[in-house]
Protein backbone atom coordinates (compact mmCIF):
# COMPACT_ATOMS: atom_id res chain seq x y z
CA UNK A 1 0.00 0.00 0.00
CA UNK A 2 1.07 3.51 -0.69
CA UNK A 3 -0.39 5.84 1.48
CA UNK A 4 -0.66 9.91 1.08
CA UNK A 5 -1.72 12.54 3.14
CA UNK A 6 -2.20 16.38 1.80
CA UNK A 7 -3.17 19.70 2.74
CA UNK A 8 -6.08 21.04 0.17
CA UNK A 9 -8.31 23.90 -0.68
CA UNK A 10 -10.38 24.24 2.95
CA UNK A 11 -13.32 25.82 0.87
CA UNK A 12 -13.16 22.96 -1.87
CA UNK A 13 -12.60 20.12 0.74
CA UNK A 14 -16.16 21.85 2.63
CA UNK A 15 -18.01 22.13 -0.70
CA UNK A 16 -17.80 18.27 -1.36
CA UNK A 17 -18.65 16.67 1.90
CA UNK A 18 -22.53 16.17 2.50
CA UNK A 19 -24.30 16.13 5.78
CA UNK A 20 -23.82 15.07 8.49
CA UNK A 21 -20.26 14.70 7.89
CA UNK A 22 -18.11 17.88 8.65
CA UNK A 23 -14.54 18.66 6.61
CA UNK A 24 -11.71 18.53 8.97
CA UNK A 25 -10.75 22.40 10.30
CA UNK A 26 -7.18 21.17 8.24
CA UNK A 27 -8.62 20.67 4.94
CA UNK A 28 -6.89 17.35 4.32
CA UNK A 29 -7.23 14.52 1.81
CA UNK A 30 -5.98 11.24 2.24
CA UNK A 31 -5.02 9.07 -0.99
CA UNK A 32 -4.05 5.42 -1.16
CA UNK A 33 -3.20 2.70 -3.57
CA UNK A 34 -3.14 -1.00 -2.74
CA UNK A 35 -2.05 -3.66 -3.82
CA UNK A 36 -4.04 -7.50 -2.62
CA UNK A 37 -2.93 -11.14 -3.35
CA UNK A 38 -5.49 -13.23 -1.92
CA UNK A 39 -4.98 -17.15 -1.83
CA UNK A 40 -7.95 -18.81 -3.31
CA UNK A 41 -5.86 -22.52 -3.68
CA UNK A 42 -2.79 -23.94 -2.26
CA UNK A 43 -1.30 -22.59 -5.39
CA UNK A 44 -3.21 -20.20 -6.72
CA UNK A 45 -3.06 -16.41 -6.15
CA UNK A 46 -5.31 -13.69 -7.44
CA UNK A 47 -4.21 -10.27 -7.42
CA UNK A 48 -6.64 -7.27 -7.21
CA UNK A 49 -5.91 -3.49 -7.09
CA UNK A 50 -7.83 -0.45 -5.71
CA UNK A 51 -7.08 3.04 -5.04
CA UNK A 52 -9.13 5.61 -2.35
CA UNK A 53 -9.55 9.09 -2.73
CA UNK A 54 -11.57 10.85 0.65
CA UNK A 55 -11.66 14.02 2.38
CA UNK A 56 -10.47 13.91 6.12
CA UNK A 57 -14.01 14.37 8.03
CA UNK A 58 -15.44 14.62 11.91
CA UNK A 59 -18.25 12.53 12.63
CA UNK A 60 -19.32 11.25 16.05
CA UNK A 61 -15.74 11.44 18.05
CA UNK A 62 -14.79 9.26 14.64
CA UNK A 63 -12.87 10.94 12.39
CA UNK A 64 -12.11 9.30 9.20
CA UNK A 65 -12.36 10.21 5.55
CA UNK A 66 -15.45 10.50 3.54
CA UNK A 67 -14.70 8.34 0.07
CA UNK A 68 -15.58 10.55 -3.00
CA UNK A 69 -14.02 7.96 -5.40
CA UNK A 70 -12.73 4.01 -5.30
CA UNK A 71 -11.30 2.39 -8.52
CA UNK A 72 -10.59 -0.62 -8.62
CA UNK A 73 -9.09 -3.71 -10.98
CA UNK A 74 -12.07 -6.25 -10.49
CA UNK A 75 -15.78 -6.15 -11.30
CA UNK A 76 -17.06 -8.03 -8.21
CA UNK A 77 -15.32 -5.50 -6.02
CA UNK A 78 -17.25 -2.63 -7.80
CA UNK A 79 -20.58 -4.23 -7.68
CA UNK A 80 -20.64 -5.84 -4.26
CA UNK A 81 -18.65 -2.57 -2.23
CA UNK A 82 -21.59 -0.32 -4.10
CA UNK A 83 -24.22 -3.08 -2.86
CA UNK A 84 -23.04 -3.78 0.09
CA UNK A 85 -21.47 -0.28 1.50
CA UNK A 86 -22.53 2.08 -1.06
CA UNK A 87 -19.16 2.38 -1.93
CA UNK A 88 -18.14 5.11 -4.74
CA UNK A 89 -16.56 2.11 -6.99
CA UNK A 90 -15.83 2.45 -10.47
CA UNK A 91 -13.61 0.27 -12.62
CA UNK A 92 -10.16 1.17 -13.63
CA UNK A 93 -6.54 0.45 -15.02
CA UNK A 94 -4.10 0.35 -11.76
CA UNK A 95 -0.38 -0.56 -12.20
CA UNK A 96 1.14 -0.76 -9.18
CA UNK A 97 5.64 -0.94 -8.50
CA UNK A 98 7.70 -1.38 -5.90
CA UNK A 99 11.43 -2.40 -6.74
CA UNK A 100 14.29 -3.25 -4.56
CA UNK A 101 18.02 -3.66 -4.90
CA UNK A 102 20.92 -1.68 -5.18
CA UNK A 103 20.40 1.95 -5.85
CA UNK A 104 17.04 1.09 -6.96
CA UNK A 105 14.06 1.58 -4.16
CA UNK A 106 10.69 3.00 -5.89
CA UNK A 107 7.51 2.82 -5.43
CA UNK A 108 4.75 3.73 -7.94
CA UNK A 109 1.48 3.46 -8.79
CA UNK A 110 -1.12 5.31 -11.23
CA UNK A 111 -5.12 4.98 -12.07
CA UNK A 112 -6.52 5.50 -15.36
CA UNK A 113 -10.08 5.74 -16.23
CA UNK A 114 -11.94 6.20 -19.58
CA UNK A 115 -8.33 7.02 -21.26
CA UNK A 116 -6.97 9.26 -18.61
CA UNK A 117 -4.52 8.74 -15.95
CA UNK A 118 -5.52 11.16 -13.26
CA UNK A 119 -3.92 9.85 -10.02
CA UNK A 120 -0.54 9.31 -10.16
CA UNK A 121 2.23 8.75 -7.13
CA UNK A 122 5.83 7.88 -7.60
CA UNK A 123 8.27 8.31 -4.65
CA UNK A 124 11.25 6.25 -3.05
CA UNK A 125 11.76 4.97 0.27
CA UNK A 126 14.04 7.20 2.73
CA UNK A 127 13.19 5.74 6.09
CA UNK A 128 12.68 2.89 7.56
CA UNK A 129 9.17 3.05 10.20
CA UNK A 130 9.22 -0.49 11.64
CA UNK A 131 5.72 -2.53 12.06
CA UNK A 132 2.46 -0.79 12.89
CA UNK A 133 -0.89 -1.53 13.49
CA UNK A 134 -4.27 0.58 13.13
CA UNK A 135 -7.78 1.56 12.20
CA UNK A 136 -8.37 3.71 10.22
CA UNK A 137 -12.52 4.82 9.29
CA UNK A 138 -14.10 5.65 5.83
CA UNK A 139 -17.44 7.08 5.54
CA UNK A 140 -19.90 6.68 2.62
CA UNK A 141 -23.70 6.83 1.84
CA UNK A 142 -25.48 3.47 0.77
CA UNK A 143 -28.13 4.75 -1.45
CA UNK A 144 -29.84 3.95 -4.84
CA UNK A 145 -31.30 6.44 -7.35
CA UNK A 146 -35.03 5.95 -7.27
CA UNK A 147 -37.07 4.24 -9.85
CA UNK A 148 -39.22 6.84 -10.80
CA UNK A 149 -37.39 10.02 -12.52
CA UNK A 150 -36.95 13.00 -10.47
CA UNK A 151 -38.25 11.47 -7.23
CA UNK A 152 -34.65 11.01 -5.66
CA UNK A 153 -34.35 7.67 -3.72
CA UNK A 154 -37.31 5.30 -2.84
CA UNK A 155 -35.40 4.95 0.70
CA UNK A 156 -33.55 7.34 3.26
CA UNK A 157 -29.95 6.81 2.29
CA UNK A 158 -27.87 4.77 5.31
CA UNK A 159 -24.82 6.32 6.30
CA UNK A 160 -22.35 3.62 6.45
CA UNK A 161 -18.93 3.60 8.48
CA UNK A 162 -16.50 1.23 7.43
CA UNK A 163 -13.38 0.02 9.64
CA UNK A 164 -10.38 -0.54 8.39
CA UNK A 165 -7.42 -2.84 10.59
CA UNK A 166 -4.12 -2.29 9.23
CA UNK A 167 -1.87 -5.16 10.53
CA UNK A 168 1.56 -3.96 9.19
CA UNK A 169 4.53 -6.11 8.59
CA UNK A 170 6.65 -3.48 7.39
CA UNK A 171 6.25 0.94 6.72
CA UNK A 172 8.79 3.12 5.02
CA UNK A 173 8.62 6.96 4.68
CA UNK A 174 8.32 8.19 1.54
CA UNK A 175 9.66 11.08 -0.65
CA UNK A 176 8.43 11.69 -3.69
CA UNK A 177 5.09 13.42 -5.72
CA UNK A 178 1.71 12.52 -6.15
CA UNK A 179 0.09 13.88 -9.34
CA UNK A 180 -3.47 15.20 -9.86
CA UNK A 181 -4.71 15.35 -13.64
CA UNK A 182 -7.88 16.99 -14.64
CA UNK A 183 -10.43 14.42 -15.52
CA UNK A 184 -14.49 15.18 -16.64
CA UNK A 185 -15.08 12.16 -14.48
CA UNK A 186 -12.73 11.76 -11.92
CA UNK A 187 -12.41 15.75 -11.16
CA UNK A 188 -9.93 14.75 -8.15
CA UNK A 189 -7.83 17.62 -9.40
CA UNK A 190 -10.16 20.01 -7.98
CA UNK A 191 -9.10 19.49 -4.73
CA UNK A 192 -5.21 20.78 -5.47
CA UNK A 193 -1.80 19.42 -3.47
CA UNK A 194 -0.86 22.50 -1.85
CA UNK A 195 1.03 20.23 0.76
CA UNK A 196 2.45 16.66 1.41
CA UNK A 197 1.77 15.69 5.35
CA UNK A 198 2.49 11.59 5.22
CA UNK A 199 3.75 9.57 2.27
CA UNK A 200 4.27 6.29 3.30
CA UNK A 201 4.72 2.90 1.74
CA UNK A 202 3.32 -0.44 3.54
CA UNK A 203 3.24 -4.06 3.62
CA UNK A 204 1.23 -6.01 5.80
CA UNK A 205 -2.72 -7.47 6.24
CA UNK A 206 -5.87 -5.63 6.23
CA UNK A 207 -9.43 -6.11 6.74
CA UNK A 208 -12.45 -4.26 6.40
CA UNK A 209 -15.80 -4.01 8.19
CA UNK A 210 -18.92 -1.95 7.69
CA UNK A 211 -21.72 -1.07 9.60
CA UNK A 212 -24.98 1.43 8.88
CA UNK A 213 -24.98 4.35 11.62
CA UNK A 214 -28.32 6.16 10.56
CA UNK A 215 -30.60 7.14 7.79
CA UNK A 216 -30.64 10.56 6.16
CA UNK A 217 -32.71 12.18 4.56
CA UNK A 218 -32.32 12.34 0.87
CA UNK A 219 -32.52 15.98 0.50
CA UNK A 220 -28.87 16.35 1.84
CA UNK A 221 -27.53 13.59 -0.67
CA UNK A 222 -29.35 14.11 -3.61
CA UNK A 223 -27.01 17.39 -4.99
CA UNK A 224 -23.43 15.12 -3.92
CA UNK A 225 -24.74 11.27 -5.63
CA UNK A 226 -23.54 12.55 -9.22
CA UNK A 227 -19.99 11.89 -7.29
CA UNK A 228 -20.07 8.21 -7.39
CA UNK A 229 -21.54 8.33 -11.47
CA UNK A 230 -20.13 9.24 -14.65
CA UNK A 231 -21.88 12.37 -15.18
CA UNK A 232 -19.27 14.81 -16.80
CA UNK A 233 -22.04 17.13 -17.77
CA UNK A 234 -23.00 18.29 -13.95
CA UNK A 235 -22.56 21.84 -13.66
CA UNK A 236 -19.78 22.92 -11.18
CA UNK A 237 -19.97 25.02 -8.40
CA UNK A 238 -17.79 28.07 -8.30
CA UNK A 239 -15.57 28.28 -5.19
């Protein structure tokens, strides 16, 4: 896993964030890209990649970062974390590098949607951070566009919390850049890098849990849900 931390835009990071969920006061973002092998034989390994783009939020003594976007390698992923969590997942093109060995000690890793690569991070390792262990909390909306056009949703949308235990092996601090390109349908670049906090690179476990902590009414939802869709002709709202 590659793991960054920024300093944004505080009236951009406010402007994206629905209700109840409140932008950190330090207007931060927090980016990763991961990397799973997952055992499904005795010899047999599959691979799958994702990346997370949130805004740091406050919710209920629980900070954690509200998920605008997930991409991800596989299919199932996208369709069961929107089922299941009302995750923002969308399916993308993720190389992910880490090399070793003599001079050489990168790490890199870049998304590409729809023909454009709009997340990109490349960095090497400087420091060694020894094992650590953690949980870290993501906050999104399960919620379906309602059958009937221009009603909204047929339910109250459930805000969902999901838990995150880190388990890991190994961290290293990380110099190096993480790149923002405009995209009509990933507009990450909105919310500009005017600071690197953490950059780190990881290897280790993790697992995830989820759990609904309260309707909401749709009214605060419905002007955010074009987030999580492909909609590159939704007007934009000047900051």
């Amino acid at each position: 896993m590659i793991r960054c931390v920024y300093e944004t835009d505080a009236e951009v990071a406010e402007a994206v964030v629905p209700k109840p969920l409140e932008a950190s006061v330090g207007a931060e973002v927090s980016v990763s890209f991961t990397s799973i092998e997952t055992p499904i034989a005795p010899d047999v390994t599959v691979e799958s990649r994702y990346a997370t783009f949130g805004v740091r939020v406050d919710y209920d003594s629980s900070p954690g970062n509200y998920l605008l976007t997930e991409p991800t390698t596989s299919e199932a992923r996208v369709l069961l974390g929107r089922e299941r969590f009302g995750l923002p997942a969308k399916l993308a093109e993720i190389s992910f590098a880490s090399a070793s060995g003599g001079e050489v000690d990168r790490v890199e890793a870049q998304v590409t949607r729809k023909g454009v690569r709009y997340l990109l991070a490349s960095a090497r390792r400087v420091e060694d951070l020894g094992p650590r262990k953690f949980v870290e909390h993501g906050y999104c909306f399960k919620a379906f566009a309602g059958c009937t056009a221009g009603k909204g949703f047929d339910q109250d949308p459930q805000l969902v919390r999901l838990d995150c235990h880190h388990d890991f092996s190994q961290v290293w601090r990380l110099e190096g850049e993480l790149e923002l390109a405009d995209s009509p349908f990933d507009p990450v670049a909105d919310l500009p890098v005017r600071r690197i906090i953490e950059f780190e690179y990881a290897e280790g476990t993790l697992k995830r849990v989820g759990r609904v902590l309260r309707p909401v009414p749709g009214d605060w939802l419905l002007p955010f849900l074009h987030q999580r869709y492909d909609e590159s002709d939704v007007l934009g709202v000047e900051i």
